[in-house]
Every structure is written in C-alpha cells, then in structure tokens.
Protein backbone atom coordinates (compact mmCIF):
# COMPACT_ATOMS: atom_id res chain seq x y z
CA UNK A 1 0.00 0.00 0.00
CA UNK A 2 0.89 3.53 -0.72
CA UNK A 3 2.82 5.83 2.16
CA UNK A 4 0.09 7.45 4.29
CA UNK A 5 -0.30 11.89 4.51
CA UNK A 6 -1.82 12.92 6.60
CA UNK A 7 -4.82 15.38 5.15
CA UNK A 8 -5.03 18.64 6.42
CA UNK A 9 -7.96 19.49 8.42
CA UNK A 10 -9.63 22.88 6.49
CA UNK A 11 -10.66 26.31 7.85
CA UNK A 12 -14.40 25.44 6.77
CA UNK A 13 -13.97 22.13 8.49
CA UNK A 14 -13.19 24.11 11.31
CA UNK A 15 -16.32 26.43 10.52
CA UNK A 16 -18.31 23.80 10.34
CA UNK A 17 -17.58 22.49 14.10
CA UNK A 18 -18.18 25.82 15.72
CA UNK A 19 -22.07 25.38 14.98
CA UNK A 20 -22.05 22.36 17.28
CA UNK A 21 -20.40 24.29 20.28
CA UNK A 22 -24.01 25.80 20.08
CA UNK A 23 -25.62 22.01 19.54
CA UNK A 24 -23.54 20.46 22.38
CA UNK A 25 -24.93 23.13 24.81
CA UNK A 26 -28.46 22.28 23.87
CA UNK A 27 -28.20 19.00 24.51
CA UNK A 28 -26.59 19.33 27.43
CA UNK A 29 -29.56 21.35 29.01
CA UNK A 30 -31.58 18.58 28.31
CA UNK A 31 -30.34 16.87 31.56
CA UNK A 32 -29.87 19.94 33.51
CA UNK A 33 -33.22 20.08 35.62
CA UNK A 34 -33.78 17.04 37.97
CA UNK A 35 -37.08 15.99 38.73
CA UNK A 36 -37.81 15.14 42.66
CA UNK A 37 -33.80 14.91 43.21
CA UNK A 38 -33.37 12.52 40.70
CA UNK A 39 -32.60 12.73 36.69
CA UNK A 40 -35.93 10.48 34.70
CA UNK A 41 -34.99 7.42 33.00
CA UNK A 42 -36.51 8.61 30.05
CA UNK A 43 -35.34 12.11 30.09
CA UNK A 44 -31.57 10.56 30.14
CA UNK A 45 -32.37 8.12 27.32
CA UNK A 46 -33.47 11.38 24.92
CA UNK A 47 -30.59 12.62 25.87
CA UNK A 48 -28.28 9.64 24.85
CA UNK A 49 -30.72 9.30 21.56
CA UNK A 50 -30.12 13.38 20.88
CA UNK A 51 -26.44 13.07 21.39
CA UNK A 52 -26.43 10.03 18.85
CA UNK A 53 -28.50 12.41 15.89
CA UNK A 54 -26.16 14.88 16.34
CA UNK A 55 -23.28 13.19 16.43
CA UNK A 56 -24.27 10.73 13.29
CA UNK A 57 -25.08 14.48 11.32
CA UNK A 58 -21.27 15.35 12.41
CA UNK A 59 -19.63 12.05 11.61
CA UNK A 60 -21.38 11.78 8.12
CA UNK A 61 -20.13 14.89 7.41
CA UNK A 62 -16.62 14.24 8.54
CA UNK A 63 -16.51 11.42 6.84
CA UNK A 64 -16.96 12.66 3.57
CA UNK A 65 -14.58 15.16 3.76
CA UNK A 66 -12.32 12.85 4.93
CA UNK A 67 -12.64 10.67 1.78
CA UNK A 68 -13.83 12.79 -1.04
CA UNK A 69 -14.03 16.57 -0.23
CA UNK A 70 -11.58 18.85 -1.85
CA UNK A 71 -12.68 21.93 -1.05
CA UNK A 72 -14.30 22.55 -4.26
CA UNK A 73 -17.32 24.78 -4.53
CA UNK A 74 -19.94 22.22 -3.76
CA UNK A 75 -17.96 20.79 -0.87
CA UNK A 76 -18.32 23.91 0.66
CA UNK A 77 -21.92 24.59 -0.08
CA UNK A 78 -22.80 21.62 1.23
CA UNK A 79 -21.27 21.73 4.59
CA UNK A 80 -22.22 25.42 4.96
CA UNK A 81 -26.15 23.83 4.41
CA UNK A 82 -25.60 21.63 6.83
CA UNK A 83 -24.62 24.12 9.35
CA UNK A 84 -27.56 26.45 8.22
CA UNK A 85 -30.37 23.69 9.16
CA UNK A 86 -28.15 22.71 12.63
CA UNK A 87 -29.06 25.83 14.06
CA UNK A 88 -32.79 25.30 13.47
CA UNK A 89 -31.74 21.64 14.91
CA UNK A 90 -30.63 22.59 17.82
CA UNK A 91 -33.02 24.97 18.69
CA UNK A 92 -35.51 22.67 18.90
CA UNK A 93 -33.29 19.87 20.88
CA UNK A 94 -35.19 19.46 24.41
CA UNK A 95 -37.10 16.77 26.47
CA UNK A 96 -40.58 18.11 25.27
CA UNK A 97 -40.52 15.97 22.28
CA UNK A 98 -44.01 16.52 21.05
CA UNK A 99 -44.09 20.05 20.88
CA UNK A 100 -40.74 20.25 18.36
CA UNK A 101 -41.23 16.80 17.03
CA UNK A 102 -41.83 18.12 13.43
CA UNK A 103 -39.41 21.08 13.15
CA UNK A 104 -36.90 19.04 14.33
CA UNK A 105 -37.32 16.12 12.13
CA UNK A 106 -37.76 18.51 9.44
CA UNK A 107 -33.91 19.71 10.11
CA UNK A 108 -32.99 16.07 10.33
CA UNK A 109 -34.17 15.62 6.93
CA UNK A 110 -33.11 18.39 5.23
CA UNK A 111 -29.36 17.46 6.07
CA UNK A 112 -29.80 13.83 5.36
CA UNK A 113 -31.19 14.85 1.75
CA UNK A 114 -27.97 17.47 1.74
CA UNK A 115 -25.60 14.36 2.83
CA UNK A 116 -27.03 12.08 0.28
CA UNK A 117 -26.44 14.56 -2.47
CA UNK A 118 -22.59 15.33 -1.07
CA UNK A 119 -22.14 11.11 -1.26
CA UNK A 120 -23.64 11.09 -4.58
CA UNK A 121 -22.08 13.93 -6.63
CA UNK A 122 -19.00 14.30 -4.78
CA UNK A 123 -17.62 10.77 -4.15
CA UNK A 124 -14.46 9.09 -6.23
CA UNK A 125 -15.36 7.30 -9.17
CA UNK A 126 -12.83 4.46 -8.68
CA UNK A 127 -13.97 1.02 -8.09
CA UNK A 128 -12.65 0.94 -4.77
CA UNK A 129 -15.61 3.69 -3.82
CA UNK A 130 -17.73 2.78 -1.14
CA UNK A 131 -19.87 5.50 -1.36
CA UNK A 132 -22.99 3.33 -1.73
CA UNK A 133 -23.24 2.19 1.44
CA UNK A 134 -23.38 5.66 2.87
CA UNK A 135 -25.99 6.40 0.29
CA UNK A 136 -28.27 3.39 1.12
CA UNK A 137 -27.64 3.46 4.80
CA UNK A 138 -28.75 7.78 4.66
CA UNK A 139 -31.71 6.57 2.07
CA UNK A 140 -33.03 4.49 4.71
CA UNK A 141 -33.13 6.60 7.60
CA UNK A 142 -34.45 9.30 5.58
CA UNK A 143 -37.49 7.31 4.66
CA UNK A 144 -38.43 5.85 8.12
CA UNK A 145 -37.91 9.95 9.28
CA UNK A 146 -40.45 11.33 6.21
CA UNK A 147 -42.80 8.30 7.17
CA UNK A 148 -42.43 9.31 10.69
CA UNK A 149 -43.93 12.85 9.86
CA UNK A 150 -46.75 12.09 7.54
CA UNK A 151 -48.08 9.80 10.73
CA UNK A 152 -47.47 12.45 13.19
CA UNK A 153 -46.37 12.36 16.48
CA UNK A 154 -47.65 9.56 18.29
CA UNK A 155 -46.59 6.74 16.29
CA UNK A 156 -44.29 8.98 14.30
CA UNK A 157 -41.91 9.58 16.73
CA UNK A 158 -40.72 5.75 16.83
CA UNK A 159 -39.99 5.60 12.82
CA UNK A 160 -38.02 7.94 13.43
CA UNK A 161 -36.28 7.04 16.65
CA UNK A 162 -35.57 3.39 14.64
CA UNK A 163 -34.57 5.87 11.61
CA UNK A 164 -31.80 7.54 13.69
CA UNK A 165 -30.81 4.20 15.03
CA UNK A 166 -30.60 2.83 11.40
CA UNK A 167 -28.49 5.35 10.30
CA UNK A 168 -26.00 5.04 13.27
CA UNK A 169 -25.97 1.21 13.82
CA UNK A 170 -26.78 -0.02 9.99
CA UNK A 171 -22.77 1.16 9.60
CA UNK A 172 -21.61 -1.55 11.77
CA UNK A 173 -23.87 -4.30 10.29
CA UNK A 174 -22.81 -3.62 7.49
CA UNK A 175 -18.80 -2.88 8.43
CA UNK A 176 -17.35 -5.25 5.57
CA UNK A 177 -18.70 -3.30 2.93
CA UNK A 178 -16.11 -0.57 3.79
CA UNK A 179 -12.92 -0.49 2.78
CA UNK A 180 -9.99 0.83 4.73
CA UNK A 181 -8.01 2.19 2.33
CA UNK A 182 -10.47 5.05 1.68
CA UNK A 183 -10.08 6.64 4.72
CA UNK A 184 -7.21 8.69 5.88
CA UNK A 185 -6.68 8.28 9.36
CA UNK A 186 -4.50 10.46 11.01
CA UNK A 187 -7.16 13.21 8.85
CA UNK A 188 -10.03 11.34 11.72
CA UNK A 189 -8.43 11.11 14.76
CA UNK A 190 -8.02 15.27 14.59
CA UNK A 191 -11.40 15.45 13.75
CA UNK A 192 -12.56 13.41 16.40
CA UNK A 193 -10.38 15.13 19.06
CA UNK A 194 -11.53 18.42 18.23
CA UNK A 195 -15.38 17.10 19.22
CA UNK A 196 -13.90 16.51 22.49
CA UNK A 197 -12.63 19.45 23.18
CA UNK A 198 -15.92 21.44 22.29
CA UNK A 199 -17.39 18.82 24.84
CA UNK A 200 -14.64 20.08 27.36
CA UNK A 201 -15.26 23.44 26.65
CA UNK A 202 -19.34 22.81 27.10
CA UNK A 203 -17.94 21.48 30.68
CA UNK A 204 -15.75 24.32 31.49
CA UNK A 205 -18.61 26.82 31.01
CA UNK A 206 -20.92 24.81 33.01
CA UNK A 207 -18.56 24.70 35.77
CA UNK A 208 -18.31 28.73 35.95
CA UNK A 209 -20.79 28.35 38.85
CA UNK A 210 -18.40 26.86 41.04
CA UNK A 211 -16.15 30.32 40.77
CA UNK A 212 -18.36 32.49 42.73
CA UNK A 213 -17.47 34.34 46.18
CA UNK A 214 -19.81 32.21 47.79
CA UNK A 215 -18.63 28.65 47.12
CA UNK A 216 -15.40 27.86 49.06
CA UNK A 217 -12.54 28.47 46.76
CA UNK A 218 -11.28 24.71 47.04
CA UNK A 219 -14.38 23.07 45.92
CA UNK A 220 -14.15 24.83 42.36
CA UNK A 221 -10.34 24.18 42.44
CA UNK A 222 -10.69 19.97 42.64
CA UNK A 223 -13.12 20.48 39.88
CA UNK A 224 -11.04 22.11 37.42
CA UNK A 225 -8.43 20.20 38.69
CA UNK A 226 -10.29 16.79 37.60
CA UNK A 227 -11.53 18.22 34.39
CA UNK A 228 -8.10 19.27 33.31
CA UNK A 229 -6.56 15.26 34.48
CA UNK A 230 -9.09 13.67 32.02
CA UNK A 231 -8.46 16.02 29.08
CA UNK A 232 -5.03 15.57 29.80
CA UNK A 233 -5.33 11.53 30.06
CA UNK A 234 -7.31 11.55 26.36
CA UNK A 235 -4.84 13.81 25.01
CA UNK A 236 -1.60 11.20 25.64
CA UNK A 237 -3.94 8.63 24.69
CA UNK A 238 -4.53 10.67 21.42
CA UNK A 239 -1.72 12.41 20.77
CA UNK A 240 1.35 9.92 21.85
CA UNK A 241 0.01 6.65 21.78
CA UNK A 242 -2.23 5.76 19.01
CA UNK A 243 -0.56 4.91 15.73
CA UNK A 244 -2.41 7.87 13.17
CA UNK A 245 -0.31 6.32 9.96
CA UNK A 246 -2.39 2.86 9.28
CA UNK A 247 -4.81 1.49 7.38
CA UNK A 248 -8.56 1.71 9.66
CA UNK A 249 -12.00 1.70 9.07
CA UNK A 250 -11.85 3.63 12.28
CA UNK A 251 -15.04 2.63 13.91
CA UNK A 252 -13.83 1.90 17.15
CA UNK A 253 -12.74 5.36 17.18
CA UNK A 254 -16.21 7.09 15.94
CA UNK A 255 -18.26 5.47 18.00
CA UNK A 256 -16.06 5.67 21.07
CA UNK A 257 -16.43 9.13 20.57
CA UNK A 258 -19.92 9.51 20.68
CA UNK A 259 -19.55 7.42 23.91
CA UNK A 260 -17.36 10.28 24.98
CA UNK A 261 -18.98 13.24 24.43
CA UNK A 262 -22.28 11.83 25.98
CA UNK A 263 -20.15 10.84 29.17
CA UNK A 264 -18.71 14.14 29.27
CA UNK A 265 -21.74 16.14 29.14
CA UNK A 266 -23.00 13.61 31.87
CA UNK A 267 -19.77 14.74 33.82
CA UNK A 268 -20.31 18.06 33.30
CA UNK A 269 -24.07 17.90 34.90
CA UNK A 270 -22.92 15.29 37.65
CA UNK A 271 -20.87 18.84 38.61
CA UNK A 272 -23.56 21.21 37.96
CA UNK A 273 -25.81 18.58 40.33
CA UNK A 274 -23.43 18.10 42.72
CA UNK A 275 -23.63 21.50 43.59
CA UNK A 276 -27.70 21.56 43.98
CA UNK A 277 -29.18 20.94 47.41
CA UNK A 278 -32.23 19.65 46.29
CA UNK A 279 -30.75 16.92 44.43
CA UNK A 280 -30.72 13.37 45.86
CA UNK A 281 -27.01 12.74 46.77
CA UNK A 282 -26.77 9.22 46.09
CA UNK A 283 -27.92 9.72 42.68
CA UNK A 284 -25.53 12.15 42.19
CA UNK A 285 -22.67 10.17 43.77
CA UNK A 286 -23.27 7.35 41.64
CA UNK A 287 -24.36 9.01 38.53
CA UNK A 288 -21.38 11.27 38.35
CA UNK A 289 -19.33 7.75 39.77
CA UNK A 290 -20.80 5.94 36.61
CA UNK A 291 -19.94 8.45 34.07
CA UNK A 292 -16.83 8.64 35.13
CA UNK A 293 -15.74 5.05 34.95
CA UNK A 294 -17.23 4.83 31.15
CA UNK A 295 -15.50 7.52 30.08
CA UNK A 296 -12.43 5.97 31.24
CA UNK A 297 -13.83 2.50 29.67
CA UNK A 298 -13.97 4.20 26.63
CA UNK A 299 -10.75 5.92 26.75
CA UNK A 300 -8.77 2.03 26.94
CA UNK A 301 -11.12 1.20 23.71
CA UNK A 302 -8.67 3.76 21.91
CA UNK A 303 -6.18 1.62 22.53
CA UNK A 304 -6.42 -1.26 19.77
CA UNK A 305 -5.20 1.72 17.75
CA UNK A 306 -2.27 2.35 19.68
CA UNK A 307 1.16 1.59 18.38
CA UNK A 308 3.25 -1.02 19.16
CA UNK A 309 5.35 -0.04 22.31
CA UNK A 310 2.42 1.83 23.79
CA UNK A 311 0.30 -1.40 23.54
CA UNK A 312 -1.96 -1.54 26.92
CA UNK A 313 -0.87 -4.80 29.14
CA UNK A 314 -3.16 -6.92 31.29
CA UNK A 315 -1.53 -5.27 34.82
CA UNK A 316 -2.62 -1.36 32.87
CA UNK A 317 -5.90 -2.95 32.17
CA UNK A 318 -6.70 -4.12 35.53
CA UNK A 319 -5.21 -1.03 37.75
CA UNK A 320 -7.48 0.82 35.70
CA UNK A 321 -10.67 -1.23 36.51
CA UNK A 322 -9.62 -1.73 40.20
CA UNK A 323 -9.13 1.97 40.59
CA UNK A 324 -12.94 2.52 38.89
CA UNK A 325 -14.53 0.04 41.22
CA UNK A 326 -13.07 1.36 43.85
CA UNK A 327 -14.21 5.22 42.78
CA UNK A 328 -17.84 4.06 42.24
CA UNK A 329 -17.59 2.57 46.12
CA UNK A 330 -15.90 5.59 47.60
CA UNK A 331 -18.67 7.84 45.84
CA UNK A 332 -21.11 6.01 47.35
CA UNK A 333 -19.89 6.10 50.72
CA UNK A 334 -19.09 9.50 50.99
CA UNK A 335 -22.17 10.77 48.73
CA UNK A 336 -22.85 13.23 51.47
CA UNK A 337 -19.20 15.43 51.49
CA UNK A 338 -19.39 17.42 48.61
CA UNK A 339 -15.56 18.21 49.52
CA UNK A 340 -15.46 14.27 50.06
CA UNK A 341 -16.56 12.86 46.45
CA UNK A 342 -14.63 15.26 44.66
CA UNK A 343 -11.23 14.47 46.53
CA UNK A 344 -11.72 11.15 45.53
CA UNK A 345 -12.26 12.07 42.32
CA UNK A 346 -8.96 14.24 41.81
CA UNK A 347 -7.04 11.21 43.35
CA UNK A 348 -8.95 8.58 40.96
CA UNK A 349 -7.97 11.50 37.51
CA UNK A 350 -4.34 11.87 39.34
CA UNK A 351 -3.90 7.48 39.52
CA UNK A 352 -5.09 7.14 35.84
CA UNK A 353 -3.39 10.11 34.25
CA UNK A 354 -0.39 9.00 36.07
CA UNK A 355 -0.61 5.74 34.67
CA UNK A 356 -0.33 7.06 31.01
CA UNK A 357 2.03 9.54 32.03
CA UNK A 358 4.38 7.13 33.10
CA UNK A 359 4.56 5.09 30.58
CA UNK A 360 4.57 7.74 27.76
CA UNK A 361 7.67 8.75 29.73
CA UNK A 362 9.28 5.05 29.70
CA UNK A 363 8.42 4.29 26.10
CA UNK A 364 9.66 7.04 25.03
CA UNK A 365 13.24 7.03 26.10
C-alpha cells in the first residue's frame, strides 16, 4: 500500500464544528433540571438518543470530507447547508418531544437529503468507492424519518427514533462493505479530538458556577483540577500513543467518541448537580461515579489503535478497573461530602493520568 499523509484538516472544516459548540450546549440542558432529586430514566435516554443524531449528522459529514471533499465549490456549499439547518436543529433539541417533534425532524431531513447529495455527486469514481453504502444506509433513515412525519407524532416519533438508530448502527452491520483504504486516518483522529474538546469546553462553562465568592474556593479548584486530568489523560492517549499512519476503518474510534462526548456532558451535569441541594445525593454520587468510569472504559477502547510499544498490558488494564470500582464505592460512601466525592475524584484523575504519564515517559526514552 501507498505511504500514508496525513490530510489537512480545512478552515471550513473548522467552521463547520463551531455550529455544534451551540448544539452540544443544547443538549446538554436537556439533563440539567432534575425531577424530585433525581434525573428520569426517560429524560436521560433522549438525551443519549439526541447526542447520537447529532453526532451521526457530524460524523457523516466528517466522513466525507475525509474521503472525497476537496474543497471545491460544492464541498463547501454543502457543509455550509448543513450548518444552516443545525441551528434550526438545535433549537428545537429538548425533552418536550411533542411540541418540536416536526421542526426538528424537518432539520434532520433536510441534512440527510444534503448528505445524500454530497455522497452522490461528490464521491471518487474508482472502483474501490464505497460510497454506496453511505448512500443506502442515509436513504433508509431518511425514509423511516419522512414516514415518521406524515403519521405524526404519536406513532411517528418511533420511525423515526428506529430511523436515527438505522443510520447510526446499519454502519456496523454492514462494516465489511467498507474499505480501509479510503479513509485517511491520522485526517479522523483530529477530527474526532476536536469534538472533544468542544465537549470540554461545554464542561468548562458549566462549571463557571463553582467560581463564585460564595462557594469555598477549594471546591471549584478539585473540579477544574479533575476536568483538566481527564483532558489531559485523552490527550496522551490521542496524541502519543495511538498509531495515526495505518490502514482503519476507524469505527472503534467514531463510536467511542460519541460514547465520549455523551459521558462528558454527563460529567459536566454530575458537577452542575453536585452543587444543587435539592438533588438526591446518592444519585448524584453514583451518577457522576458511573460516568466517570465509562468515560475511562472508553478511553482504553482507543487503545487497539495504539502503536506497538504503547500497547496496553493486562496489569494497565486491571489497575485501571480496580481503581474505577473502587471510585464508584468511595462515591457512594461518601455521597454526602461534597468536599469528600470530589477528593476522591482528583485522586482517581491523578492514579489514571499517572498511569499514562508514566509510561509515555518510559516508552519514550
């Protein structure tokens, strides 16, 4: 196979991700306000189903830049359309989903038909082209969507909850039918990592209510503190120990990705909870706990892309887990010290990001 370049990331790729700064805080607002101390089952899952729509909408449209766009006119156009409807997106993302249910889908459809037409016009012509898949896999959840609003809201809504699905899931059913040498990696993973850090930036602003004269100046310190450990943990992860020139499909990397941002944001209101009185503190002990611990899960996923002498061992694997567990039980048993759960959670951010410090310091003598 040919040498791998890396493919520079454009300004209007750039341009593109500063309309989901806005998205990101949308959905995060979604799981801001409690109900009786505690955060609804079903309010969390339209969370985790919102974070999925927007995030398939942003991978799509990496993705095609990553294989095909060139910057040419209609590249452009297309992505700037696609921005356009996100705003009307995301101002209709919240838990009320019968009273936005058809502007929103409307959005969703719009960029689907605007994806399908960047896939069609703008892919390679070489028999190597996979291009079809995205096509049939975006034909399909455009349909169940449409169908979904000609029945209306009541049975609407689940065509086009199993239309969303489709078009994130269908990928992975049908993961053979893609072929590796299309995309350039080293081109995704900085796409990918800039998601994350609008998701850390969505945290740090959330956070701004711990820096007040009437909060105790330590409290907001262990939070930026532990917020700054787990950036800094992904970014080694990222940045020193995952191999960018190979040949991926990369899916372990999208979808990891998705898991991130959705633990993040669930980090980020485990905070903004943590500092309500009227919440119930076990569920915030062990919701915050939980989050936590899968973004770190997530985080060792990462690592089948990691390059040889960075490779995680059994002993990494298993420190990792024990020091998890052992967070989750902590949080519980402290879940009434504010002060408590969040020194535990500096020392837990301090263990792991130590862990990967280390050994990026070994390895790389």
């Amino acid at each position: 196979m040919k040498a791998i370049i890396a493919k520079r990331v454009g300004m209007f790729e750039l341009f593109f991700d500063l309309v989901f700064v806005y998205a990101i805080s949308k959905i995060a607002v979604m799981i801001h306000h409690p109900v009786n101390g505690v955060l609804p089952a079903v309010n969390y899952f339209q969370f985790l189903l919102v974070v999925v729509v927007v995030m398939q909408v942003w991978l799509y449209q990496v993705l095609y830049f990553n294989r095909y766009g060139k910057d040419r006119l209609g590249d452009i156009a297309g992505l700037i359309v696609e921005m356009f409807v996100m705003v009307y997106l995301s101002n209709n993302i919240n838990t009320d989903w019968h009273i936005t249910f058809e502007y929103f889908n409307i959005a969703m459809a719009v960029m689907i038909v605007d994806l399908l037409l960047q896939y069609a016009l703008g892919n390679s012509k070489d028999k190597q082209s996979d291009h079809r898949v995205f096509i049939y896999t975006l034909a399909i959840e455009l349909a169940l969507i449409i169908a979904g609003l000609f029945l209306g809201y009541d049975v609407g809504v689940y065509f086009a909850i199993v239309g969303y699905l489709v078009g994130f899931l269908l990928p992975i059913v049908l993961y053979k039918k893609f072929n590796a040498a299309n995309i350039n990696f080293p081109h995704l993973v900085e796409r990918v990592s800039l998601i994350i850090i609008i998701a850390f930036g969505e945290a740090v602003v959330n956070i701004a209510s711990y820096f007040t004269k009437n909060i105790p100046l330590h409290l907001p310190i262990l939070v930026f503190a532990s917020l700054v450990l787990m950036f800094a943990t992904y970014v080694i992860e990222v940045d020193n120990f995952i191999e960018e020139k190979q040949y991926n499909k990369g899916f372990i990397l999208m979808y990891s990705h998705v898991a991130l941002v959705a633990t993040i944001l669930s980090i980020t209101v485990g905070f903004v909870y943590l500092n309500m009185n009227h919440v119930n503190k076990t569920f915030v002990a062990l919701f915050l706990a939980v989050a936590v611990a899968i973004y770190y899960l997530f985080i060792l996923t990462l690592s089948v892309y990691n390059k040889a002498k960075f490779q995680l061992n059994m002993i990494n694997i298993l420190t990792t887990c024990v020091c998890l567990i052992a967070g989750i039980i902590l949080f519980y048993l402290l879940r009434n010290s504010q002060t408590g759960l969040l020194i535990v959670l500096l020392v837990l951010n301090v263990i792991i990001f130590g862990q990967y410090y280390l050994k990026k310091k070994q390895r790389s003598n």
